[in-house]
C-alpha atoms as a PDB file:
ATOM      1  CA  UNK A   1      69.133  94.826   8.213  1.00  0.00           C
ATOM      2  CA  UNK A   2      66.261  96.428   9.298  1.00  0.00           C
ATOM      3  CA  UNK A   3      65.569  97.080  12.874  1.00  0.00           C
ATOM      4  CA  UNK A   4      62.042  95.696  12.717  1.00  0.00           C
ATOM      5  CA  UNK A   5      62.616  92.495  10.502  1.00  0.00           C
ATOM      6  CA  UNK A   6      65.486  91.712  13.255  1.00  0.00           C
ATOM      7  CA  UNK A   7      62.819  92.025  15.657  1.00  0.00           C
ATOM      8  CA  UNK A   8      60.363  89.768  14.143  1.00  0.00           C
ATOM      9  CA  UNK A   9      63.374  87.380  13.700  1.00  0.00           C
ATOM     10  CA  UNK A  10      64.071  87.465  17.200  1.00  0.00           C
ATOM     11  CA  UNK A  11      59.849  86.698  18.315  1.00  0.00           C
ATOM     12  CA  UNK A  12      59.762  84.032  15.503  1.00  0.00           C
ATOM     13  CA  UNK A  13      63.498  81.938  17.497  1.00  0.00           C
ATOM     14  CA  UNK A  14      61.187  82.466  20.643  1.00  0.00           C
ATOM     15  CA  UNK A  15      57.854  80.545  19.164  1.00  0.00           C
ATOM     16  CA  UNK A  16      59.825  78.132  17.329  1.00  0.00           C
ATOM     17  CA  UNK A  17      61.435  77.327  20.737  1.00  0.00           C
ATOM     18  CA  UNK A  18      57.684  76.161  21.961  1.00  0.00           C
ATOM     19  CA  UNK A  19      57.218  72.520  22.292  1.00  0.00           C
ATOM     20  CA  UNK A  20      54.067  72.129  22.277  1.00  0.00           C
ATOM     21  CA  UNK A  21      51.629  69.816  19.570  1.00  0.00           C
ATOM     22  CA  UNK A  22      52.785  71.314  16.393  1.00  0.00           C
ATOM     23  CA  UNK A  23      56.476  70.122  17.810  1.00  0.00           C
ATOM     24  CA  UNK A  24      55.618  66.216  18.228  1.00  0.00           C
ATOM     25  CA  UNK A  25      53.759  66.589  14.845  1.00  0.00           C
ATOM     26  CA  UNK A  26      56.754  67.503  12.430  1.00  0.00           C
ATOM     27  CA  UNK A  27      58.773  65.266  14.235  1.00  0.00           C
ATOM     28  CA  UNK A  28      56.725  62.435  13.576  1.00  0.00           C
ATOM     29  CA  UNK A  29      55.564  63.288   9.939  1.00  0.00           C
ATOM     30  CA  UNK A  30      58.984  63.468   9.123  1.00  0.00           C
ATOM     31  CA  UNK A  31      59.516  60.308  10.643  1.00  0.00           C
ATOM     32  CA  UNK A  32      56.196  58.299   9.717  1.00  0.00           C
ATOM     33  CA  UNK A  33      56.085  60.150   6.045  1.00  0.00           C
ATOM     34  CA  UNK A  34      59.080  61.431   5.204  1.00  0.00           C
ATOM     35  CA  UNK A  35      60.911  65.287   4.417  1.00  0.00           C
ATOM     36  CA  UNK A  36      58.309  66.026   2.122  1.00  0.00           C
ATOM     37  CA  UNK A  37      55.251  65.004   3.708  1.00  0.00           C
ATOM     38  CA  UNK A  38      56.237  67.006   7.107  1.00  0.00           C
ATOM     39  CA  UNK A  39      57.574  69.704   4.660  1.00  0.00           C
ATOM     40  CA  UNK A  40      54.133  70.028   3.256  1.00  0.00           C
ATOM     41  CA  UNK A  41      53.075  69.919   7.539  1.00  0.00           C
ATOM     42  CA  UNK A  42      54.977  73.043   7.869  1.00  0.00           C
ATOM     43  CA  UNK A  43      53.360  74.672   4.751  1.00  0.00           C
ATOM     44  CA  UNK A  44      49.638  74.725   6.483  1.00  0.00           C
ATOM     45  CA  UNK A  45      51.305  75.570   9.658  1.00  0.00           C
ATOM     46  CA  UNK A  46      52.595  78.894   8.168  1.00  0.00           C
ATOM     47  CA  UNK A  47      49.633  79.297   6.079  1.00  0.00           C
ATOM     48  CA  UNK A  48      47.283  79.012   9.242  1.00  0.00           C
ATOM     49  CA  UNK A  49      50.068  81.366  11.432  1.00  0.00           C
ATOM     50  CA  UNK A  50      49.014  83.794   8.500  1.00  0.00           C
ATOM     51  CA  UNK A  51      45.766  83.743   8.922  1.00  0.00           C
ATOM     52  CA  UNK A  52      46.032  84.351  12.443  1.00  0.00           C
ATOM     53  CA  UNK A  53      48.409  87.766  11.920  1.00  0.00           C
ATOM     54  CA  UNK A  54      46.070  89.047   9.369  1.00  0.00           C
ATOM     55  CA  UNK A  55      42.601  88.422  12.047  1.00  0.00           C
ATOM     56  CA  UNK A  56      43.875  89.378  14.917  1.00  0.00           C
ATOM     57  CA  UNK A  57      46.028  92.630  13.225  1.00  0.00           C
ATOM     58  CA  UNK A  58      43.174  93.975  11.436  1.00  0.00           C
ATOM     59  CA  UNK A  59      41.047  93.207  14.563  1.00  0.00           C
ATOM     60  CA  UNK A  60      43.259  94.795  16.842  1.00  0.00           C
ATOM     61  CA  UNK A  61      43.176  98.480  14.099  1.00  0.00           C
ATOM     62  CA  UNK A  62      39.904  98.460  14.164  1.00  0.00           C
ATOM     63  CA  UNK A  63      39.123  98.695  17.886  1.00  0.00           C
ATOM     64  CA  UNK A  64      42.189 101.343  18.238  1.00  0.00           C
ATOM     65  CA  UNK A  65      39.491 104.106  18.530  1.00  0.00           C
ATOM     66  CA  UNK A  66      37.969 103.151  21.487  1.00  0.00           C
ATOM     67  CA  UNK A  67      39.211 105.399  24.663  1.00  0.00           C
ATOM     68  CA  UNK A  68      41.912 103.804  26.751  1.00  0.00           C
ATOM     69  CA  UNK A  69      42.166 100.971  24.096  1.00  0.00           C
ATOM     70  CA  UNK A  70      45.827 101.398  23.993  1.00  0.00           C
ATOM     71  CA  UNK A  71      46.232 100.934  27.547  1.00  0.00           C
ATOM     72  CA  UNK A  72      44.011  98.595  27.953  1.00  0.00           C
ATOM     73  CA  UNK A  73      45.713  96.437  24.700  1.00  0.00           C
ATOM     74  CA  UNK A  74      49.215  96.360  26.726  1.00  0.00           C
ATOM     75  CA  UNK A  75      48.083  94.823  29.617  1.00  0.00           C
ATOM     76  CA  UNK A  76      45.972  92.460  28.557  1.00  0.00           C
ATOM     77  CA  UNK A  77      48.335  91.346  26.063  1.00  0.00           C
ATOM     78  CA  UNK A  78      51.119  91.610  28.715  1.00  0.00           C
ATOM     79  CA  UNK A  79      49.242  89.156  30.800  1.00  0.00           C
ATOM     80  CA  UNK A  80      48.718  86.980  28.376  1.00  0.00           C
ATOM     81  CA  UNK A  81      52.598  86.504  27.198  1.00  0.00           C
ATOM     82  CA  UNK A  82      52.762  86.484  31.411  1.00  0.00           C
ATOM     83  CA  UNK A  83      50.332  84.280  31.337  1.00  0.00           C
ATOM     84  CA  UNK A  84      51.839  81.603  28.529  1.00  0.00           C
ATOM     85  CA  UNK A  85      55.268  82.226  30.781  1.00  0.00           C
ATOM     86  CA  UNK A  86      54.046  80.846  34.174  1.00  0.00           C
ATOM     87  CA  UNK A  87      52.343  78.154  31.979  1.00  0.00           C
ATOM     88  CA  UNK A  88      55.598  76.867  30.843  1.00  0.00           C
ATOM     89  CA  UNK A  89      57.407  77.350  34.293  1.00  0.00           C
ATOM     90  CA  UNK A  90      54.842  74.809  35.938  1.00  0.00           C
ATOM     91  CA  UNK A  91      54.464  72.643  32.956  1.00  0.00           C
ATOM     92  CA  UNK A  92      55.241  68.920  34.029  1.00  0.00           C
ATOM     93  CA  UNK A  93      57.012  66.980  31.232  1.00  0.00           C
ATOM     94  CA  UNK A  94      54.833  64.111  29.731  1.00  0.00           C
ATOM     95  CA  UNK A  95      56.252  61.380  27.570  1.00  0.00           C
ATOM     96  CA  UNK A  96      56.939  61.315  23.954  1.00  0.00           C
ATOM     97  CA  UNK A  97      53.531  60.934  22.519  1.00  0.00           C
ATOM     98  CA  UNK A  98      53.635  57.985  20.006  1.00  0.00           C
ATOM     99  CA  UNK A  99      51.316  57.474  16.896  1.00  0.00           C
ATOM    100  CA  UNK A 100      49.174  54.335  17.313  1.00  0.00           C
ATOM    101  CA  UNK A 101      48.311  51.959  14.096  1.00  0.00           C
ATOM    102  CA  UNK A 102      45.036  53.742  13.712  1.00  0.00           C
ATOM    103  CA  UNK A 103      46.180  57.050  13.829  1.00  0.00           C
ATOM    104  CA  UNK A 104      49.001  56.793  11.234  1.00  0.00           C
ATOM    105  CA  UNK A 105      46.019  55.311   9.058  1.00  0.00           C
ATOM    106  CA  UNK A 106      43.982  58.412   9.516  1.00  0.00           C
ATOM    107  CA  UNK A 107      47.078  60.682   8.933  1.00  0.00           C
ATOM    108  CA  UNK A 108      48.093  59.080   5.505  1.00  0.00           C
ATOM    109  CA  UNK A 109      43.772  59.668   4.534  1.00  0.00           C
ATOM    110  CA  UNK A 110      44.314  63.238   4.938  1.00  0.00           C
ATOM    111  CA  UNK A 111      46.479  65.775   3.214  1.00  0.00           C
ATOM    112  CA  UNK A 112      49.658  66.649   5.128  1.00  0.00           C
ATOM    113  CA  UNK A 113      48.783  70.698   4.557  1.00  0.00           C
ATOM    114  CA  UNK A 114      45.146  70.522   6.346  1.00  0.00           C
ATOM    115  CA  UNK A 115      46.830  68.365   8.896  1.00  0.00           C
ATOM    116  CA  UNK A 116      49.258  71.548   9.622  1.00  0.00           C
ATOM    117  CA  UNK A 117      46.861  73.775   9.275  1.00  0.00           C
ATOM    118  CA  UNK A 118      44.197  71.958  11.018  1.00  0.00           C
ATOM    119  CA  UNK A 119      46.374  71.127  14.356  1.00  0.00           C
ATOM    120  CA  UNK A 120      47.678  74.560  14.525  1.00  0.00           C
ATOM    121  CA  UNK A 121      44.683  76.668  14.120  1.00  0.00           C
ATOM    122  CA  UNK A 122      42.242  74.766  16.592  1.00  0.00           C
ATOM    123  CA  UNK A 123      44.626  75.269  19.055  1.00  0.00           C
ATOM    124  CA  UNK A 124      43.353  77.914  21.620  1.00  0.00           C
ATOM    125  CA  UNK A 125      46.894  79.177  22.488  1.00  0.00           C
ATOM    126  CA  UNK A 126      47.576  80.227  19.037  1.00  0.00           C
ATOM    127  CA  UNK A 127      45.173  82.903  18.707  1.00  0.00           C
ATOM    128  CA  UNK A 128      45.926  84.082  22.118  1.00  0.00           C
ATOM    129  CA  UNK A 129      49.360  83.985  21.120  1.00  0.00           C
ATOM    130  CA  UNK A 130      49.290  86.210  17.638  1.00  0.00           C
ATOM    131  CA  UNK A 131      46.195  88.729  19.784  1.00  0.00           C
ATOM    132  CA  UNK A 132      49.308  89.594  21.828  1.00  0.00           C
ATOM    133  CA  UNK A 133      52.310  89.980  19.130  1.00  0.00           C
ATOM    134  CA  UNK A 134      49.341  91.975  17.119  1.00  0.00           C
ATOM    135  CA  UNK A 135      48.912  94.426  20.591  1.00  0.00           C
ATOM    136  CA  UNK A 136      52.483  94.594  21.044  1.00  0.00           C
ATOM    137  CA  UNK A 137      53.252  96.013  17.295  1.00  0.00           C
ATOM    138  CA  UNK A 138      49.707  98.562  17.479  1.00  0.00           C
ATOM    139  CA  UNK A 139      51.743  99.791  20.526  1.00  0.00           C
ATOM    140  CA  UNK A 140      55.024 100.826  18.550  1.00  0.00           C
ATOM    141  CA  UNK A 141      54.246 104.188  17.212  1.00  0.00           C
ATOM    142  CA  UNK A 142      57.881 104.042  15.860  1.00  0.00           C
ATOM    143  CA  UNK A 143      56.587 101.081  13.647  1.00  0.00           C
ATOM    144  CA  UNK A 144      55.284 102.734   9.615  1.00  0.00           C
ATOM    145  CA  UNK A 145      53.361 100.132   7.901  1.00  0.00           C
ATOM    146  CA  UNK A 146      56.643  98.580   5.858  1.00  0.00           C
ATOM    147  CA  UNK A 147      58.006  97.970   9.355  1.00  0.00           C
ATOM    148  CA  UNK A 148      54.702  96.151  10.980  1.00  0.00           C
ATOM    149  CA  UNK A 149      54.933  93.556   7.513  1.00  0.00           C
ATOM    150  CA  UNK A 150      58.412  93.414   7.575  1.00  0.00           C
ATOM    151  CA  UNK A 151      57.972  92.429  11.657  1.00  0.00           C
ATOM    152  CA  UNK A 152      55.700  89.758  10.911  1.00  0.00           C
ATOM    153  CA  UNK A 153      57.231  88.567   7.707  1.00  0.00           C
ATOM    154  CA  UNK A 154      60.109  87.835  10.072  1.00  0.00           C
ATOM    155  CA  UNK A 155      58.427  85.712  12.630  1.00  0.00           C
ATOM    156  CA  UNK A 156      56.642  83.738   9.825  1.00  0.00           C
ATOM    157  CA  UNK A 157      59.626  83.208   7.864  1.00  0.00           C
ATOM    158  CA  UNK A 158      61.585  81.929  10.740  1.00  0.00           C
ATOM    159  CA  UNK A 159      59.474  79.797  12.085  1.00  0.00           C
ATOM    160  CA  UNK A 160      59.079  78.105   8.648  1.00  0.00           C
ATOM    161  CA  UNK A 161      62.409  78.065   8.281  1.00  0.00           C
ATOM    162  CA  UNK A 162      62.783  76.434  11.653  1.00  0.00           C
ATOM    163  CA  UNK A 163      60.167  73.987  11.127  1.00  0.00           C
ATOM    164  CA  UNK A 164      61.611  72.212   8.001  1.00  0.00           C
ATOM    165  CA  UNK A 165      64.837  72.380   9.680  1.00  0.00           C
ATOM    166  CA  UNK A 166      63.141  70.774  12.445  1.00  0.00           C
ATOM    167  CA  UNK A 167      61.532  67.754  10.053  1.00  0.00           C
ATOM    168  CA  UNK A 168      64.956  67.695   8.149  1.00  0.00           C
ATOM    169  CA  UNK A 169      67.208  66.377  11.222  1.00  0.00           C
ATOM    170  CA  UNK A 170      64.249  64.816  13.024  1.00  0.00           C
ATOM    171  CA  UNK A 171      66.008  61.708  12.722  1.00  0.00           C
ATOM    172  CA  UNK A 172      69.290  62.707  13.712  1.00  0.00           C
ATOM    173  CA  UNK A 173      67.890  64.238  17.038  1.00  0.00           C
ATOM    174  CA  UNK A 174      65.735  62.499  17.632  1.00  0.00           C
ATOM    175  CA  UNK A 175      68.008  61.251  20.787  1.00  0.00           C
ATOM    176  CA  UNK A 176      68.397  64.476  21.574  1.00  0.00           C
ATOM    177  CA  UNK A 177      64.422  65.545  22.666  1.00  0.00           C
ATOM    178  CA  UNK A 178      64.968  64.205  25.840  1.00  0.00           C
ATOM    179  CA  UNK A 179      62.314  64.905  28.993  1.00  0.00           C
ATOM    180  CA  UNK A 180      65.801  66.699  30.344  1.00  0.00           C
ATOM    181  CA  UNK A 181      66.034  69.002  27.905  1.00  0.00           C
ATOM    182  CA  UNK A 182      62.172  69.717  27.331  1.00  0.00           C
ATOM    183  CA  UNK A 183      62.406  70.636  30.831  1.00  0.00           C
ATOM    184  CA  UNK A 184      65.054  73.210  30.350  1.00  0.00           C
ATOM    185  CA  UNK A 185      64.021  74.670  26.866  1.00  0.00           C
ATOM    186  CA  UNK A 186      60.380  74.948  28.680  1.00  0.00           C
ATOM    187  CA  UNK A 187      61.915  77.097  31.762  1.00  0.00           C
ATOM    188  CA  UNK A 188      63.807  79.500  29.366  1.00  0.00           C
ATOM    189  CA  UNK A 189      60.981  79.839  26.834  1.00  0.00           C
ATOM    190  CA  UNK A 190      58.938  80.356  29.985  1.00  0.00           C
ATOM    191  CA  UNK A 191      61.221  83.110  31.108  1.00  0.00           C
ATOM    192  CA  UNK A 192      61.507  84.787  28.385  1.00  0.00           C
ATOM    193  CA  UNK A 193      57.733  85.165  27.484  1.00  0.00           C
ATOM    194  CA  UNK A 194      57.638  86.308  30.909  1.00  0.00           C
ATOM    195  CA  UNK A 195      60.041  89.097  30.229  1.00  0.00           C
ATOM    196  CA  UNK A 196      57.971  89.973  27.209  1.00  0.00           C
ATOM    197  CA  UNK A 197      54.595  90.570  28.831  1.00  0.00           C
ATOM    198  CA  UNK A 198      56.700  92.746  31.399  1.00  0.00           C
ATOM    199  CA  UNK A 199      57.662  95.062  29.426  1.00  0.00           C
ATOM    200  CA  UNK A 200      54.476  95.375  27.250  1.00  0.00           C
ATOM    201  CA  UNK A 201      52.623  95.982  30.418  1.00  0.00           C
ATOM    202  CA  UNK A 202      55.454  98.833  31.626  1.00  0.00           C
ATOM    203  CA  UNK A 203      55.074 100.562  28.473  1.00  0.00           C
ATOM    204  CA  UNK A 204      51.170 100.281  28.697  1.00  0.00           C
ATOM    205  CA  UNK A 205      51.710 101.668  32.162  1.00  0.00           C
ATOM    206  CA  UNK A 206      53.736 104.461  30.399  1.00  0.00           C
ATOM    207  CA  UNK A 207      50.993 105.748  28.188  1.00  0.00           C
END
């Protein structure tokens, strides 16, 4: 398989590891609504992920000019990953959130694909988020333009994949999301991103 699509495999595991509000909302579209309804969640979740790569991609090739943008590009996206690291180290654990009579009415109003799409892309995070994955793949020089779309065609594809698998079992782990183990899964997420913005900072640094 090709080394970059294992690569964007391997990023999308990592986000799809985040619990965060796109988490608590499959869960509980899948069980308030149903597969389907939290299937069609996931669908403006990917579709707003989408639009994200394709902003902050293009963005990020058009300022590649500039002098010094390539070192400047690793470590501020390097500090950002850091940055979403440390935020998941110190994160305290909060309760399951649960879904009061009013807000299940305003939920079934809507469409389930603007309510993906809409709690995804307002979040701040998000953007940040996809402005570093797009300054981390300008920085491969190794990458040609079938392996940058093949990278990012992994990550979306996963995390789809993950999040109807997600909404599929919601019911059958449900006992399993646990403050005990959203403390762990936040440390090693945490970590990891950590590790991440590390090493696109050292090879900034390399430049």
């Amino acid at each position: 398989m090709n080394q970059a699509l294992l690569e964007g495999v391997s990023m999308g595991l990592l986000l799809s590891a985040m619990i965060g509000p796109v988490f608590f909302t499959l869960i509980q579209s899948s069980l308030e609504n149903g597969f389907r309804y939290a299937t069609m969640v996931a669908l403006g979740i990917l579709c707003s992920d989408t639009l994200y790569v394709v902003l902050t991609f293009f963005g990020i090739k058009f300022l590649a000019t500039a002098t010094y943008f390539e070192s400047v590009l690793g470590y501020v996206g390097g500090a950002i990953l850091i940055g979403f690291g440390i935020s998941y180290l110190v994160k305290r654990q909060t309760a399951k959130p649960e879904l009061s009579v009013e807000e299940v009415r305003r939920a079934k109003k809507r469409s389930a694909f603007f309510k993906g799409f809409s709690i995804n892309g307002i979040n701040p995070f998000v953007l940040l988020f996809w402005i570093s994955i797009a300054s981390l793949v300008h920085l491969k020089e190794s990458f040609g333009s079938l392996d940058v779309w093949l990278y990012f065609t992994g990550i979306l594809l996963t995390v789809f994949s993950i999040d109807l698998t997600k909404a599929y079992i919601a019911k059958r782990l449900s006992h399993f999301v646990t403050p005990k183990f959203m403390f762990w899964l936040n440390k090693t997420v945490g970590v990891a991103m950590i590790g991440f913005g590390i090493r696109l900072i050292w090879f900034a640094f390399g430049k």
